[in-house]
Protein backbone atom coordinates (compact mmCIF):
# COMPACT_ATOMS: atom_id res chain seq x y z
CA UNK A 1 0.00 0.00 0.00
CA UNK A 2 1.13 3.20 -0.77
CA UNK A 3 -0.09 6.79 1.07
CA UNK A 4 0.94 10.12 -0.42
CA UNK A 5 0.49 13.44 1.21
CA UNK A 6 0.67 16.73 -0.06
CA UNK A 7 2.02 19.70 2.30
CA UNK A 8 0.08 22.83 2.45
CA UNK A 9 0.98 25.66 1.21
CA UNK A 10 0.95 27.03 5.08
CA UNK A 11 3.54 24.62 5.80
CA UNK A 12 6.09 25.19 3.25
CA UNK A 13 6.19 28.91 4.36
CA UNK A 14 9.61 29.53 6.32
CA UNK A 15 11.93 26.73 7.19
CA UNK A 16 11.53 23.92 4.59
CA UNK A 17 14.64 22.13 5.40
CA UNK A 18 13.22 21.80 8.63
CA UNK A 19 10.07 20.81 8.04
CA UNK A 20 11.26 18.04 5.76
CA UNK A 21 13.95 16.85 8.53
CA UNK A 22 10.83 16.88 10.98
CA UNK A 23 9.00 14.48 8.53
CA UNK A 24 11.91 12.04 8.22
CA UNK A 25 12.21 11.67 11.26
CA UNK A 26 8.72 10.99 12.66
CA UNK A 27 8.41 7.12 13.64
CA UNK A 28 6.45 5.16 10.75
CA UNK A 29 5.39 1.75 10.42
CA UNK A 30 6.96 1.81 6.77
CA UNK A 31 9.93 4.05 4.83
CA UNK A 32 9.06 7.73 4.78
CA UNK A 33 10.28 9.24 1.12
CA UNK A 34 10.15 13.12 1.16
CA UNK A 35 10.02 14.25 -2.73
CA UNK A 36 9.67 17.41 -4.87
CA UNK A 37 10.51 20.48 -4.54
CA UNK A 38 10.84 20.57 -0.47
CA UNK A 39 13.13 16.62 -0.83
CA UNK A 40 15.11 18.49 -3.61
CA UNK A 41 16.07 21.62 -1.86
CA UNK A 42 16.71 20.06 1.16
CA UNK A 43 19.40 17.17 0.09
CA UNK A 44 20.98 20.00 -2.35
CA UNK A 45 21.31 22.53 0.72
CA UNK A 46 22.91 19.66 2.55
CA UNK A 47 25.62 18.69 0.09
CA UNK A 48 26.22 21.87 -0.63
CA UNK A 49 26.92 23.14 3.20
CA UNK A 50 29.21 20.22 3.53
CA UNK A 51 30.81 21.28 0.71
CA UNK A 52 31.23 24.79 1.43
CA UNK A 53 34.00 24.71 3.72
CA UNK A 54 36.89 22.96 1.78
CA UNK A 55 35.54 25.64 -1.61
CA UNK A 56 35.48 28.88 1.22
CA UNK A 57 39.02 27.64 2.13
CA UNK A 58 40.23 27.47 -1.26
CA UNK A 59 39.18 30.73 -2.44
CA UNK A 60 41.12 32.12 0.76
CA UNK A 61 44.37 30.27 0.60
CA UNK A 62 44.90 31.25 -3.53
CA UNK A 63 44.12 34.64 -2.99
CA UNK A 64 46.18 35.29 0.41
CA UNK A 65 49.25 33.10 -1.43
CA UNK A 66 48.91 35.56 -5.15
CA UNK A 67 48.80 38.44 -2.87
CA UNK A 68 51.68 37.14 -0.71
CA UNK A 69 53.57 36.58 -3.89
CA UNK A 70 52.71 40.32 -4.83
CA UNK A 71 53.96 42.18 -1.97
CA UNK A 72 56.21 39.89 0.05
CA UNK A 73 54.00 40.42 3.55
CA UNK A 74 52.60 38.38 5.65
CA UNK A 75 50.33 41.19 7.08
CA UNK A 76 49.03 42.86 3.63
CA UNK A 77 47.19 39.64 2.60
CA UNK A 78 45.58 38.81 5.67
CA UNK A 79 44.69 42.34 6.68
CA UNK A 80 42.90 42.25 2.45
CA UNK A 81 41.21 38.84 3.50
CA UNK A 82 39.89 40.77 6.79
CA UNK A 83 38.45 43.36 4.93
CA UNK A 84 36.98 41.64 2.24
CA UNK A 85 35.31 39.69 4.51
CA UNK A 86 33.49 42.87 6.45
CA UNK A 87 32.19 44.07 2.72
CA UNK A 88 30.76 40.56 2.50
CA UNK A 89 29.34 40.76 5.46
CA UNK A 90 27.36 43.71 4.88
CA UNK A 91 26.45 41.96 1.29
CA UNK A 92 25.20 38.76 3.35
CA UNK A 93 23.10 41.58 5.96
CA UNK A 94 21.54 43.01 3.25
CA UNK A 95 20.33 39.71 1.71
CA UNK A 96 19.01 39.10 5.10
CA UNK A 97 17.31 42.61 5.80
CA UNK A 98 16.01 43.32 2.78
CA UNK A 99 15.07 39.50 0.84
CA UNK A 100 14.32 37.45 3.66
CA UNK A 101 12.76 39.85 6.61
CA UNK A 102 11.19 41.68 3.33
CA UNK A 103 11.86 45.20 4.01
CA UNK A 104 11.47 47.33 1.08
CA UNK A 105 9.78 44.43 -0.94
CA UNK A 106 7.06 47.08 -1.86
CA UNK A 107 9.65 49.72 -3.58
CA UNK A 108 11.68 46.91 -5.35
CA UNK A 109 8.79 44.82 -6.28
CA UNK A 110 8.97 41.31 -5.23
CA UNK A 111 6.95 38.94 -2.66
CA UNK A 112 9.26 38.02 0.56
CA UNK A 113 9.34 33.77 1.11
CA UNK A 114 11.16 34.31 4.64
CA UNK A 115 14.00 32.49 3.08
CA UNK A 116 16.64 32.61 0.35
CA UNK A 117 17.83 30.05 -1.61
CA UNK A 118 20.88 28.57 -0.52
CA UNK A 119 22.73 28.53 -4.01
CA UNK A 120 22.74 32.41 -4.05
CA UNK A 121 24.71 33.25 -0.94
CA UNK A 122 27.43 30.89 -2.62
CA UNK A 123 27.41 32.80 -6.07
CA UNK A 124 27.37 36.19 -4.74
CA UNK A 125 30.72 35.23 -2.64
CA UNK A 126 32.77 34.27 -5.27
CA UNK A 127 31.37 36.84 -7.66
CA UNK A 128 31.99 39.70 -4.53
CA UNK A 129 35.25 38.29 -3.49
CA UNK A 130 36.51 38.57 -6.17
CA UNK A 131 35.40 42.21 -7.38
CA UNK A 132 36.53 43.35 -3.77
CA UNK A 133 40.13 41.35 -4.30
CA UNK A 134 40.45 43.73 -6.88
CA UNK A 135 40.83 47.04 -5.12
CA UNK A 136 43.34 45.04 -3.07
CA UNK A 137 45.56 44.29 -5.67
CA UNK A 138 45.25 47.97 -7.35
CA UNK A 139 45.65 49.88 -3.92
CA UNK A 140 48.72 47.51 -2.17
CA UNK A 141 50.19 47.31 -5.42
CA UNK A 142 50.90 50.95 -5.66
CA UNK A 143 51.54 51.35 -1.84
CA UNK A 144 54.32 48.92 -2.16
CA UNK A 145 55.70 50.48 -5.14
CA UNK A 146 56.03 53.69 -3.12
CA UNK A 147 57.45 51.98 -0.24
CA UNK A 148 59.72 50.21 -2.35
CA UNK A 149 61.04 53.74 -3.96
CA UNK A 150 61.00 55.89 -0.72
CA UNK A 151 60.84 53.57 2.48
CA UNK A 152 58.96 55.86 4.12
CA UNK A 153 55.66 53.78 5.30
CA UNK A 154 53.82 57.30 6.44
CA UNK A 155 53.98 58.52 3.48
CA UNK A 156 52.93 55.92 0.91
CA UNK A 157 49.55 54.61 1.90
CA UNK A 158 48.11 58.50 1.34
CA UNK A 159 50.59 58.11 -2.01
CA UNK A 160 49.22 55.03 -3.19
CA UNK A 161 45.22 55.80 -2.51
CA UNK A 162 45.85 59.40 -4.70
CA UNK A 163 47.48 57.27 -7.13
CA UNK A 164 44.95 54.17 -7.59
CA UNK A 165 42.04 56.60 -6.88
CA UNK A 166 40.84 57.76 -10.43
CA UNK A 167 40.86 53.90 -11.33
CA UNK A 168 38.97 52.55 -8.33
CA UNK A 169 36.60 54.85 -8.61
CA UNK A 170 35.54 55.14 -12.18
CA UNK A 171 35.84 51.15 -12.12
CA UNK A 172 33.73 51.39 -8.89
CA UNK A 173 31.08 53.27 -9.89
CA UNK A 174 30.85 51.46 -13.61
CA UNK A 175 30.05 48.33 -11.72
CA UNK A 176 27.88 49.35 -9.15
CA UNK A 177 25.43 51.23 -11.65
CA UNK A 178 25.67 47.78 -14.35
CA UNK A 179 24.85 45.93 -10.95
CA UNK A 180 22.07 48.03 -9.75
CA UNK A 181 20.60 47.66 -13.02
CA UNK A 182 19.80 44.00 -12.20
CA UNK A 183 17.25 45.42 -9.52
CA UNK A 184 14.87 46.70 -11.91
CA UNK A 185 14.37 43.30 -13.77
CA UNK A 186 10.93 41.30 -12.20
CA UNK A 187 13.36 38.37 -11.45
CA UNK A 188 14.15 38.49 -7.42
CA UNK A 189 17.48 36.22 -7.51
CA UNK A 190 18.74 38.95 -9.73
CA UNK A 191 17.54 41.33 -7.88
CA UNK A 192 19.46 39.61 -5.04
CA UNK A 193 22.67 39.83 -6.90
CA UNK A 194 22.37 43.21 -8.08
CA UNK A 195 21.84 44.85 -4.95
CA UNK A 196 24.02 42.99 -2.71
CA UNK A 197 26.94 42.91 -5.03
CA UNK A 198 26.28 46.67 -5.84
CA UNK A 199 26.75 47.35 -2.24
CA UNK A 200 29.73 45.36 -1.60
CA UNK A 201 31.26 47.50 -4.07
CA UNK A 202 30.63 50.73 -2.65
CA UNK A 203 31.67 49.66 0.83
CA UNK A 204 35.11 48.39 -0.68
CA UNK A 205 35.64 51.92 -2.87
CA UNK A 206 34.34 53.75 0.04
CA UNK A 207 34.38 52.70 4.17
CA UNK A 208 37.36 50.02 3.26
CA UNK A 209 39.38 51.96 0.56
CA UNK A 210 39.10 55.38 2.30
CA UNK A 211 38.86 54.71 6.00
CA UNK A 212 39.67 51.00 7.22
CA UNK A 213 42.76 50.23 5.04
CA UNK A 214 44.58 53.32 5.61
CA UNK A 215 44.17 53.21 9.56
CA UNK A 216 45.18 49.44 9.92
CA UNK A 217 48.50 50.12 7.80
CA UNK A 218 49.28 53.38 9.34
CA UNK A 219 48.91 51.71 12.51
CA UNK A 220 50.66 48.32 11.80
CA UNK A 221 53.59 50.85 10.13
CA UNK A 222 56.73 48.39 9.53
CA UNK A 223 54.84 45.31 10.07
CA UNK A 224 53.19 45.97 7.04
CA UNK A 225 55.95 44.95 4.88
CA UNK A 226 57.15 42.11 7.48
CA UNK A 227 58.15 38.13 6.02
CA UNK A 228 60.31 35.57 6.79
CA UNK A 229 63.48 36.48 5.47
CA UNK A 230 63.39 33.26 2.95
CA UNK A 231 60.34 33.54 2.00
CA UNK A 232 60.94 37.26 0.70
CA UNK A 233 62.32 35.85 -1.92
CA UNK A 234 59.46 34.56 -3.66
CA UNK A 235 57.88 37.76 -4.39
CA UNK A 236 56.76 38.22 -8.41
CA UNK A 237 58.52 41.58 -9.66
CA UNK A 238 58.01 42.77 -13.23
CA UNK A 239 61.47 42.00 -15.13
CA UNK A 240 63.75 40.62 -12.36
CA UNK A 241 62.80 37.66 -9.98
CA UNK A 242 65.68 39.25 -7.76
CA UNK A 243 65.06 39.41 -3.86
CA UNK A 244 64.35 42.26 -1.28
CA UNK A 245 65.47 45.36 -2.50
CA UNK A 246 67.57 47.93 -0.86
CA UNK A 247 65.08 50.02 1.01
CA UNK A 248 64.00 46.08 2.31
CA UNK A 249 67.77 45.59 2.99
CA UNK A 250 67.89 48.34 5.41
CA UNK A 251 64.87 47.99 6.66
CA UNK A 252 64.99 44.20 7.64
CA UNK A 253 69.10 44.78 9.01
């Protein structure tokens, strides 16, 4: 004998992963099978959160090594993992605030669920991470030029930001607008991505670029440009593959 049953539409609302873990569980006299759309989303939210760690931890470890291999710090790629991560977290607050609490549904024109598909979270972060890895290649990069030149560590994080500034910015505000664009479509997962990634932007070209990075490398000064002494030898330079240079030299004496 078989017995199918059909979940109302009441039920569905909020938590389906949930709901379908409360079914499976609930003693039966014969195998419980939880299909559809609720069985579907539920086994692919799974496998994807077990997933998600080892893929989160590969994203993080190729980006800090490229950007070790850039500057030859230890400090400059963590301190750009940091602060990508605090843009992404105001991406991941607005996904929250606005999609799944539904606050300002009626000016952008969709109907709140209470939840958000797990698969978006995961393709906004790489798609975030790495627009906001940008700005920390373009604004290091030309920091640690200067440094390289002068050796004066005051000096060359207000260098490098009036430097990299008419780049970030125009690039900033090209993307933000193409992004924002996405919000006026009748389609609310890219509605999603156009807002949050929009604002992860502007928090990277404006609270991180202009206020967070400079403080933490003013105040780290000489630790900024701090590595093993071996492993400063690995750092990618444009026409040599030479180590530390003389400013380095004297600095690391």
């Amino acid at each position: 004998m078989r017995l199918a049953v059909v979940p109302t539409q009441r039920a569905l609302y909020g938590d389906v992963p949930a709901f379908v873990e409360r079914i499976r569980q609930t003693p039966a006299p014969a195998p419980v099978l939880v299909g559809g759309y609720p069985g579907e989303a539920t086994d692919f939210r799974s496998t994807l959160l077990d997933r998600l760690p080892f893929a989160v931890g590969i994203v993080l470890v190729a980006t800090y090594l490229i950007l070790f291999l850039m500057t030859s710090s230890v400090l400059l790629p963590a301190k750009a993992t940091v602060l990508n991560l605090i843009s992404l977290s105001v991406m991941f607050g607005c996904l929250v605030w606005v999609f799944q609490d539904g606050h300002l549904s009626g000016l952008l024109g969709f109907t709140p669920t209470g939840s958000i598909e797990p698969s978006i979270p995961v393709l906004m972060f790489c798609v975030a991470y790495g627009l906001s890895m940008d700005y920390e290649v373009f604004l290091p990069a030309r920091i640690k030029e200067e440094h390289d030149r002068t050796g004066d560590t005051r000096r060359v994080v207000g260098e490098g930001i009036r430097r990299s500034a008419p780049l970030i910015t125009a690039a900033a505000g090209i993307l933000a607008l193409s992004f924002l664009s996405y919000a006026t479509g009748g389609v609310v997962f890219l509605k999603e991505l156009g807002i949050g990634t929009a604002l992860t932007i502007l928090v990277d070209a404006t609270l991180i670029r202009v206020v967070l990075l400079p403080v933490t490398m003013r105040l780290a000064g000489r630790a900024n440009w701090w590595a093993p002494r071996r492993l400063r030898r690995l750092r990618i330079r444009e026409g040599e593959a030479a180590p530390a240079d003389d400013v380095l030299r004297r600095e690391y004496a």
